[in-house]
C-alpha atoms as a PDB file:
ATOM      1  CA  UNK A   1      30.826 231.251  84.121  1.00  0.00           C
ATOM      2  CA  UNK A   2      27.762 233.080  82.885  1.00  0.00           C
ATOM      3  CA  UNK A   3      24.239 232.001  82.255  1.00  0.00           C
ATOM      4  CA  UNK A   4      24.163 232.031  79.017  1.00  0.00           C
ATOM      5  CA  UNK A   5      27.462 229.154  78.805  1.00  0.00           C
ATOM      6  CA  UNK A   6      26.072 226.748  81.775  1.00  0.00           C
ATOM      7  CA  UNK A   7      24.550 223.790  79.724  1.00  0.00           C
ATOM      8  CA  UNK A   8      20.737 223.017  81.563  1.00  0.00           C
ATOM      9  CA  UNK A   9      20.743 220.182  83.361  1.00  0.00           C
ATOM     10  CA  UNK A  10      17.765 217.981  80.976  1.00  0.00           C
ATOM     11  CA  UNK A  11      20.474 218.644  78.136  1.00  0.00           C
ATOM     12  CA  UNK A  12      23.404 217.250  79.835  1.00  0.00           C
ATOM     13  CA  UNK A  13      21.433 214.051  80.706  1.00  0.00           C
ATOM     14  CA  UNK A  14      20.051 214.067  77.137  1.00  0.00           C
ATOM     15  CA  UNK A  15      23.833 214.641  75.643  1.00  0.00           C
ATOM     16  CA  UNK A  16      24.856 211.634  78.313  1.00  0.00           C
ATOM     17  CA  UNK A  17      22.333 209.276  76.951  1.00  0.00           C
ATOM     18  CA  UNK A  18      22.574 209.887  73.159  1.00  0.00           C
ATOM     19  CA  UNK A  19      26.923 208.776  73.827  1.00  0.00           C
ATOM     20  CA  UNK A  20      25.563 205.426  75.283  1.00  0.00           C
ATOM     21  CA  UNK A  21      22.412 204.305  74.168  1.00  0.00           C
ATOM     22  CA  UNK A  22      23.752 201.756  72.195  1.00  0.00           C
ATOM     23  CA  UNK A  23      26.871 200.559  73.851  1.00  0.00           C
ATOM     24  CA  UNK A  24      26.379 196.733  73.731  1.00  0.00           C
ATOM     25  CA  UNK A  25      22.899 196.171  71.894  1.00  0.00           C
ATOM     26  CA  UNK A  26      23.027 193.620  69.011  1.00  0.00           C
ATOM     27  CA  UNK A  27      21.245 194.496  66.117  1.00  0.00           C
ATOM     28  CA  UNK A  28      19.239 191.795  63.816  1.00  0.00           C
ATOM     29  CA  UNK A  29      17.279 192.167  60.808  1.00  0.00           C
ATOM     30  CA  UNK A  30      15.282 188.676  61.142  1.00  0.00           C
ATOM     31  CA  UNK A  31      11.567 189.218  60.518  1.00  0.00           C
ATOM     32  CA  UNK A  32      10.670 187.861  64.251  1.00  0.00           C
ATOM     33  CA  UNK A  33      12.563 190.326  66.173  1.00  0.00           C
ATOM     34  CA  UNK A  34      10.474 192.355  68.652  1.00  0.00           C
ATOM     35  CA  UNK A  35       9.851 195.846  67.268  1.00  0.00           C
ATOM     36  CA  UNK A  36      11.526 197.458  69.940  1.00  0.00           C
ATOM     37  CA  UNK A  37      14.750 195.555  72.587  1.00  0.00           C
ATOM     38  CA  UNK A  38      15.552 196.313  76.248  1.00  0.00           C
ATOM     39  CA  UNK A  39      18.929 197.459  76.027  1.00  0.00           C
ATOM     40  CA  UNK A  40      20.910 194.738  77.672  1.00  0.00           C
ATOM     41  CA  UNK A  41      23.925 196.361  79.463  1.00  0.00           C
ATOM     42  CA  UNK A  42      22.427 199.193  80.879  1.00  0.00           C
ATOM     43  CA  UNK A  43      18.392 198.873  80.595  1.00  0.00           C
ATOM     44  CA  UNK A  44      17.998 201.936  81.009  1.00  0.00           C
ATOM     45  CA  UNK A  45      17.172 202.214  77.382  1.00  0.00           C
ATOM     46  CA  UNK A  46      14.392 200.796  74.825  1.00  0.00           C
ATOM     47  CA  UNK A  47      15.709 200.672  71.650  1.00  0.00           C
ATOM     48  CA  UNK A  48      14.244 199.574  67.851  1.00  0.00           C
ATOM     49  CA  UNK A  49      15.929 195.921  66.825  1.00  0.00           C
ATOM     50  CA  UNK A  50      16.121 197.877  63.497  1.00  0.00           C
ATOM     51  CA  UNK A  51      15.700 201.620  61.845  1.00  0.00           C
ATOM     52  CA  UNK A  52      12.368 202.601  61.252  1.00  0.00           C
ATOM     53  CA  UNK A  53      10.560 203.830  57.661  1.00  0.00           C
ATOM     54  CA  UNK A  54       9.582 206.855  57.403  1.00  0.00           C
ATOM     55  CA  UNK A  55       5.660 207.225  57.504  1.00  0.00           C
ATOM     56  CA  UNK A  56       5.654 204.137  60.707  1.00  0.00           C
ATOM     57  CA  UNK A  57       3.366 204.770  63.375  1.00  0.00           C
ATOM     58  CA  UNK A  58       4.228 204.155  67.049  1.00  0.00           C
ATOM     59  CA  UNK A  59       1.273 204.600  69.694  1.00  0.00           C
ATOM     60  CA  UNK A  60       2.678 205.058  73.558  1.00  0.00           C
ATOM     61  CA  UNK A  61       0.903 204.312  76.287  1.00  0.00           C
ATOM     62  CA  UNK A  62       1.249 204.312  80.028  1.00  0.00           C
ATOM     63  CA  UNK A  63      -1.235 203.889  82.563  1.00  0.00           C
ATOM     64  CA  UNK A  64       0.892 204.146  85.703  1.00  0.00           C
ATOM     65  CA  UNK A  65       3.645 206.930  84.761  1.00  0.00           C
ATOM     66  CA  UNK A  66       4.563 208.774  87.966  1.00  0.00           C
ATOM     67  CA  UNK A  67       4.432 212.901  88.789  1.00  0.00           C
ATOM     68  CA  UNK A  68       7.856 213.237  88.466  1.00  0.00           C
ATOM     69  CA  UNK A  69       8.663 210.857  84.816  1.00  0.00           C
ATOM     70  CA  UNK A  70       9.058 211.697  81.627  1.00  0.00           C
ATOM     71  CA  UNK A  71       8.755 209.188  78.957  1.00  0.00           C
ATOM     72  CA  UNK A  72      11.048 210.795  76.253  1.00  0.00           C
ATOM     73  CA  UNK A  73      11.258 209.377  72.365  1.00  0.00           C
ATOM     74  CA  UNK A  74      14.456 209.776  70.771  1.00  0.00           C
ATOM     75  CA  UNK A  75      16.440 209.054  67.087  1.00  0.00           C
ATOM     76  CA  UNK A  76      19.327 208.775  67.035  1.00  0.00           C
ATOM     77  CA  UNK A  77      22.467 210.481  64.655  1.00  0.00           C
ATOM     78  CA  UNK A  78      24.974 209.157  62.843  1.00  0.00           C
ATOM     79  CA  UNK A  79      26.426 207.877  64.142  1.00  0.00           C
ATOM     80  CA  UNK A  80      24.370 207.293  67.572  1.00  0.00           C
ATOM     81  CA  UNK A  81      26.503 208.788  69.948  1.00  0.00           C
ATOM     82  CA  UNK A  82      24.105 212.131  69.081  1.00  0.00           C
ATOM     83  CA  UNK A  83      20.225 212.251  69.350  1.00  0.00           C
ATOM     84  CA  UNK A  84      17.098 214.579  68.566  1.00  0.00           C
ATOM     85  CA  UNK A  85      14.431 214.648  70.851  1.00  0.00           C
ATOM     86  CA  UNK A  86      11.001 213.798  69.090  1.00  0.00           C
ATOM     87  CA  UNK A  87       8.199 214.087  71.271  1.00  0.00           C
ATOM     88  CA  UNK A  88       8.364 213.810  75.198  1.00  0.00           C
ATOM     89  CA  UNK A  89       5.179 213.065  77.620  1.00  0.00           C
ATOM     90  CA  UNK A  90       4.116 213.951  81.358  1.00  0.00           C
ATOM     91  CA  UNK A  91       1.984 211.468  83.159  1.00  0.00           C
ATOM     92  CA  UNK A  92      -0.892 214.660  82.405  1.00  0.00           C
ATOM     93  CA  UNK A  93      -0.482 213.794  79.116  1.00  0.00           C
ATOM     94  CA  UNK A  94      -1.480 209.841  79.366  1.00  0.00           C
ATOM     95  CA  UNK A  95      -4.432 211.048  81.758  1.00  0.00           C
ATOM     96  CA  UNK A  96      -6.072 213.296  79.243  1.00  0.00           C
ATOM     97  CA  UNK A  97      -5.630 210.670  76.248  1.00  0.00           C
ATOM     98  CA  UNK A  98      -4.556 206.637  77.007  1.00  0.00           C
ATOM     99  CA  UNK A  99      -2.732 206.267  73.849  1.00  0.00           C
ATOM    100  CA  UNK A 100      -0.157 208.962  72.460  1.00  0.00           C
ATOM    101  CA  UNK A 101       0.743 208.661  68.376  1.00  0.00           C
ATOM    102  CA  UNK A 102       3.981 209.696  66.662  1.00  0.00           C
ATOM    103  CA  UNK A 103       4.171 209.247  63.197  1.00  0.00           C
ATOM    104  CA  UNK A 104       7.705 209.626  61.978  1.00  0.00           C
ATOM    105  CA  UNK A 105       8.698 212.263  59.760  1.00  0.00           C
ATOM    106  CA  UNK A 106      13.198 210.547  59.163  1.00  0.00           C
ATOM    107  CA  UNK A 107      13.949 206.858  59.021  1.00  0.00           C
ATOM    108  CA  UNK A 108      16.337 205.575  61.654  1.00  0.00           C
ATOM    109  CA  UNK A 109      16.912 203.953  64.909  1.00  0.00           C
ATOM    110  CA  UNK A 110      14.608 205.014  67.656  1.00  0.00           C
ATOM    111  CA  UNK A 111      14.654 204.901  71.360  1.00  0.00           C
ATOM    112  CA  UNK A 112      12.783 205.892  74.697  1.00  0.00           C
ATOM    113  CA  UNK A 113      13.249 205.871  78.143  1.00  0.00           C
ATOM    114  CA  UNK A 114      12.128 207.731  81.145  1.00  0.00           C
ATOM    115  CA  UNK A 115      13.678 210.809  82.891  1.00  0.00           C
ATOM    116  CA  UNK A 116      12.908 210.889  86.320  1.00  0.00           C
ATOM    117  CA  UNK A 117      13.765 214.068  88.620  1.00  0.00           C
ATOM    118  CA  UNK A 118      14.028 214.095  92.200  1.00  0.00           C
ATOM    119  CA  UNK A 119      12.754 216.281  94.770  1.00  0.00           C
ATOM    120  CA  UNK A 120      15.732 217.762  95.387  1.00  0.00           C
ATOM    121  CA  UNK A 121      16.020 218.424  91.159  1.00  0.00           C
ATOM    122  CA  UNK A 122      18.789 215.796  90.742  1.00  0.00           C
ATOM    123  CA  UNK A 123      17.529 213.827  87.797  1.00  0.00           C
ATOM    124  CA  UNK A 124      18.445 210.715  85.556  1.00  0.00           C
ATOM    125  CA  UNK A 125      16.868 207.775  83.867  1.00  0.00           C
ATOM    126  CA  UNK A 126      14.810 204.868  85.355  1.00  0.00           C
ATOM    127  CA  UNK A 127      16.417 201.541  84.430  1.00  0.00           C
ATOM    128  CA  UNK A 128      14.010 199.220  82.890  1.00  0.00           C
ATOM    129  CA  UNK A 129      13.406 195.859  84.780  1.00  0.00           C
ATOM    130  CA  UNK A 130      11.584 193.804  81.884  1.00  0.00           C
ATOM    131  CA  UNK A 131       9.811 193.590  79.054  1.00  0.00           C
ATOM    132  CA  UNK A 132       7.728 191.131  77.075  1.00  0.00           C
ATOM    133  CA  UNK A 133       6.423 191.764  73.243  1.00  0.00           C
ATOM    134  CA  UNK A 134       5.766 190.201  70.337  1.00  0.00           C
ATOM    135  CA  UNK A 135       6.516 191.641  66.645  1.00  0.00           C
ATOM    136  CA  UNK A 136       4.201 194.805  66.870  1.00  0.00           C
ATOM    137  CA  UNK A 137       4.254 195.622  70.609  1.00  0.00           C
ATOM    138  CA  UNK A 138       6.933 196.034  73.291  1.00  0.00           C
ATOM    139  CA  UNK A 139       5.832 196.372  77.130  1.00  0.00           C
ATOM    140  CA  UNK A 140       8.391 197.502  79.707  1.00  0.00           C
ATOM    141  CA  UNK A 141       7.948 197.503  83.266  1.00  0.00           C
ATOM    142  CA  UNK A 142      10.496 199.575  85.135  1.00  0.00           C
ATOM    143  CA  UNK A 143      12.207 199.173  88.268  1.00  0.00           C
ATOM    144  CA  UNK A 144       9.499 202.389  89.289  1.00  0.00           C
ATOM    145  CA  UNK A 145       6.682 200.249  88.267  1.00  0.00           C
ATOM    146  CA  UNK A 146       5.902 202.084  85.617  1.00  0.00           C
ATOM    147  CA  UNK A 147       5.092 200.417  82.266  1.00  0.00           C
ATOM    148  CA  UNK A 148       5.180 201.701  78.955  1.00  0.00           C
ATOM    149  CA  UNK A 149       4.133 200.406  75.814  1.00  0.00           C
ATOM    150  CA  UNK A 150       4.608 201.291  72.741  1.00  0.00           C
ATOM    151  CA  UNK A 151       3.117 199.744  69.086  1.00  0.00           C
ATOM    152  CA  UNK A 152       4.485 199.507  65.699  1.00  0.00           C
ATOM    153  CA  UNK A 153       2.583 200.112  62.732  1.00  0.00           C
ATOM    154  CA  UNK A 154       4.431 199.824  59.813  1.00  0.00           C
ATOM    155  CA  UNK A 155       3.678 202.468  56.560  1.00  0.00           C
ATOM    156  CA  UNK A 156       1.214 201.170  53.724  1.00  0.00           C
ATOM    157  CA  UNK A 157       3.741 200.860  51.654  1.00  0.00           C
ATOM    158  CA  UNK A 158       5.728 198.409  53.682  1.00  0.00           C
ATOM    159  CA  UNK A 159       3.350 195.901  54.653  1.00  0.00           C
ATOM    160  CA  UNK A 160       3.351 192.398  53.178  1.00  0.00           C
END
């Protein structure tokens, strides 16, 4: 096999993901759902209870991320067994600014997670533990200890 056909490691895990991230979540549409779920089966997966509007703001944060994390943002396909990466962040990042913004430039169904490699470069996700919100703001601690958080702001346009 040559270089150029061997499929990097952070892709295979990415391609992995994308197939299952929502195996088993139940979707809702009721006003009081939390902006972003836990995924139940596998937690190792924070998914939005519904697509997102173009033009919505989400602001990440996470004091306690670890050397070797990644928190990565995702959207998925269509259908979701496919995903494109949309903005990934070292625990450097969080140190030089608290909070980290993504406006989103597609409506869809979003999710994060982290990516954790080892020292020995085997890598894979960190399985979330649990997570408290209300309609605006999701919190997940992870069996790491790392929490992220993440807020919703919906577009102008959208708000009642």
């Amino acid at each position: 096999m040559t270089d150029q056909s061997r499929i990097p490691r952070h892709q295979l895990v990415l391609r992995l993901f994308a197939s299952i991230v929502l195996v088993g979540v139940s979707w809702s549409a009721l006003a009081g759902d939390p902006s972003f779920k836990l995924e139940e089966n596998f937690k190792a997966t924070v998914v939005t209870a519904r697509p997102l509007l173009i033009g919505t703001k989400l602001t990440f944060s996470s004091p306690n991320l670890k050397e070797n994390e990644v928190v990565m943002l995702q959207r998925c396909g269509e259908p979701c067994n496919t995903a494109k990466m949309i903005r990934s962040w070292r625990k450097v990042d969080f140190d030089t600014n608290q909070r980290q913004m993504v406006t989103l430039a597609e409506a869809g169904t979003y999710y994060f997670w982290i990516l954790r490699t080892l020292d020995n470069g085997e890598a894979g996700p960190v399985f979330g533990e649990r997570s408290s919100f209300d309609e605006l703001k999701t919190t997940v601690t992870f069996v790491s200890g790392t929490n992220v958080s993440v807020g919703l702001e919906l577009p102008s346009a959208s708000k009642p």
